[in-house]
Protein backbone atom coordinates (compact mmCIF):
# COMPACT_ATOMS: atom_id res chain seq x y z
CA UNK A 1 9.68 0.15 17.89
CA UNK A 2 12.71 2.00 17.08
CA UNK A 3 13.14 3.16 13.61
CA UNK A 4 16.01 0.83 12.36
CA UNK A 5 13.97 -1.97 13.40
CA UNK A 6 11.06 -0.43 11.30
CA UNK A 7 13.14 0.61 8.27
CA UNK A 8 14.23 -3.14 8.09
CA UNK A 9 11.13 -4.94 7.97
CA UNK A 10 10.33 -2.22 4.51
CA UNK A 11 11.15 -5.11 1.83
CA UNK A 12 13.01 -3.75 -0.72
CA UNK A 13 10.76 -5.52 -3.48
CA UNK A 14 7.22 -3.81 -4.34
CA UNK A 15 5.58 -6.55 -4.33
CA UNK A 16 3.47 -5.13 -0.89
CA UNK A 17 2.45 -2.62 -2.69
CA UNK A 18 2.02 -4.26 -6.13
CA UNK A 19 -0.02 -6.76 -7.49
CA UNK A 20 2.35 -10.43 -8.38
CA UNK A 21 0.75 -9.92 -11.72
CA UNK A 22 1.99 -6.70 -12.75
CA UNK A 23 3.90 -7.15 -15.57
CA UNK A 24 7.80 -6.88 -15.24
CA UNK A 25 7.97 -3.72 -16.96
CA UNK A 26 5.52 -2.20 -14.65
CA UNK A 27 7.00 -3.09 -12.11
CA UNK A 28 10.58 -1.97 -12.95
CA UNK A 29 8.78 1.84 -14.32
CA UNK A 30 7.19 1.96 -10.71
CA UNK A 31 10.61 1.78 -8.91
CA UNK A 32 12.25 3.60 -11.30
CA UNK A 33 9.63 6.40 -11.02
CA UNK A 34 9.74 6.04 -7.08
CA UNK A 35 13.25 5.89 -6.60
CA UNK A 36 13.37 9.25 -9.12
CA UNK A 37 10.62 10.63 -6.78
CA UNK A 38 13.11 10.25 -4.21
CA UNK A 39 16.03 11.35 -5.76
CA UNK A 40 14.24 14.84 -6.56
CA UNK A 41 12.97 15.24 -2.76
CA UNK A 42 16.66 14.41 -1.12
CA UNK A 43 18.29 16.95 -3.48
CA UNK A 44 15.62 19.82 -3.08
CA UNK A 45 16.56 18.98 0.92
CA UNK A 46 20.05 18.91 0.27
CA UNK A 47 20.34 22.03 -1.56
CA UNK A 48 18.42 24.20 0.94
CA UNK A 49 21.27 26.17 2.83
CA UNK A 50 19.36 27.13 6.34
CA UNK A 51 21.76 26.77 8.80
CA UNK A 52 19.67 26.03 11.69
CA UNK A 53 18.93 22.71 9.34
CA UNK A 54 22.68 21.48 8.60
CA UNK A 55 22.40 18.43 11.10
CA UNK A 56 19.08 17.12 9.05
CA UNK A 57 21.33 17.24 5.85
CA UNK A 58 24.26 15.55 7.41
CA UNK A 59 22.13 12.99 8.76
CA UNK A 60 20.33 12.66 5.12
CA UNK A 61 24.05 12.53 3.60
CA UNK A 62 24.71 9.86 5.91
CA UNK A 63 21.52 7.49 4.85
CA UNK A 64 21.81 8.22 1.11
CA UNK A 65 25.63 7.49 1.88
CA UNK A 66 24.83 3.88 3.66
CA UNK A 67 22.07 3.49 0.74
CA UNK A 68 23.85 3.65 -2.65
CA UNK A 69 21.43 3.31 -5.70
CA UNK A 70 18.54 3.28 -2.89
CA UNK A 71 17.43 6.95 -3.17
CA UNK A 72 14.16 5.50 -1.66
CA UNK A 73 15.40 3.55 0.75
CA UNK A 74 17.79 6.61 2.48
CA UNK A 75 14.95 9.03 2.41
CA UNK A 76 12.76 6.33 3.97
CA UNK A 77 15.45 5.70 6.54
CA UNK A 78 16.04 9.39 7.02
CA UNK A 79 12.28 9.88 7.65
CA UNK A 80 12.07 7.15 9.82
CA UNK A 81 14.62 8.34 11.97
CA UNK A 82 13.46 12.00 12.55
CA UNK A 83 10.35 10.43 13.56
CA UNK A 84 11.55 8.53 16.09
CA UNK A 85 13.65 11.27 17.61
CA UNK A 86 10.50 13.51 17.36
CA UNK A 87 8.30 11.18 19.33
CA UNK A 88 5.64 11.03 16.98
């Protein structure tokens, strides 16, 4: 399956991972936390300045880019993607 296929079917609600009787404020601290989480991890990759890594961070510019607001969502497509052109 290729990776934009997988990174599709990932719903954009929690409610895989989360009970639908968390309450709503839960719920909206556990994206909020995640999509912080996520934040934090693309700008640590961002701001490291190897050269032999520049086409990881354009690529990573280019998810967060199609994935405004979706810090989650770009890293998850980003890591999606360099999986499936790793073969793993």
């Amino acid at each position: 399956m290729s990776a934009e296929r997988m990174f599709h079917s990932v719903p954009s609600d929690p409610a895989p991972w989360m009970s639908s009787d968390t309450p709503a404020e839960v719920r909206q601290y556990a994206i909020e936390s995640l999509r912080w989480q996520a934040q934090e991890i693309i700008d640590e990759l961002l701001c490291n300045e190897d050269p032999g890594e520049e086409l990881v961070r354009a690529r990573l510019r280019r998810c967060v880019a199609r994935n405004p607001g979706r810090p989650e969502r770009a890293l998850l497509e980003q890591l999606m993607t360099s999986r499936d052109k790793s073969g793993l």
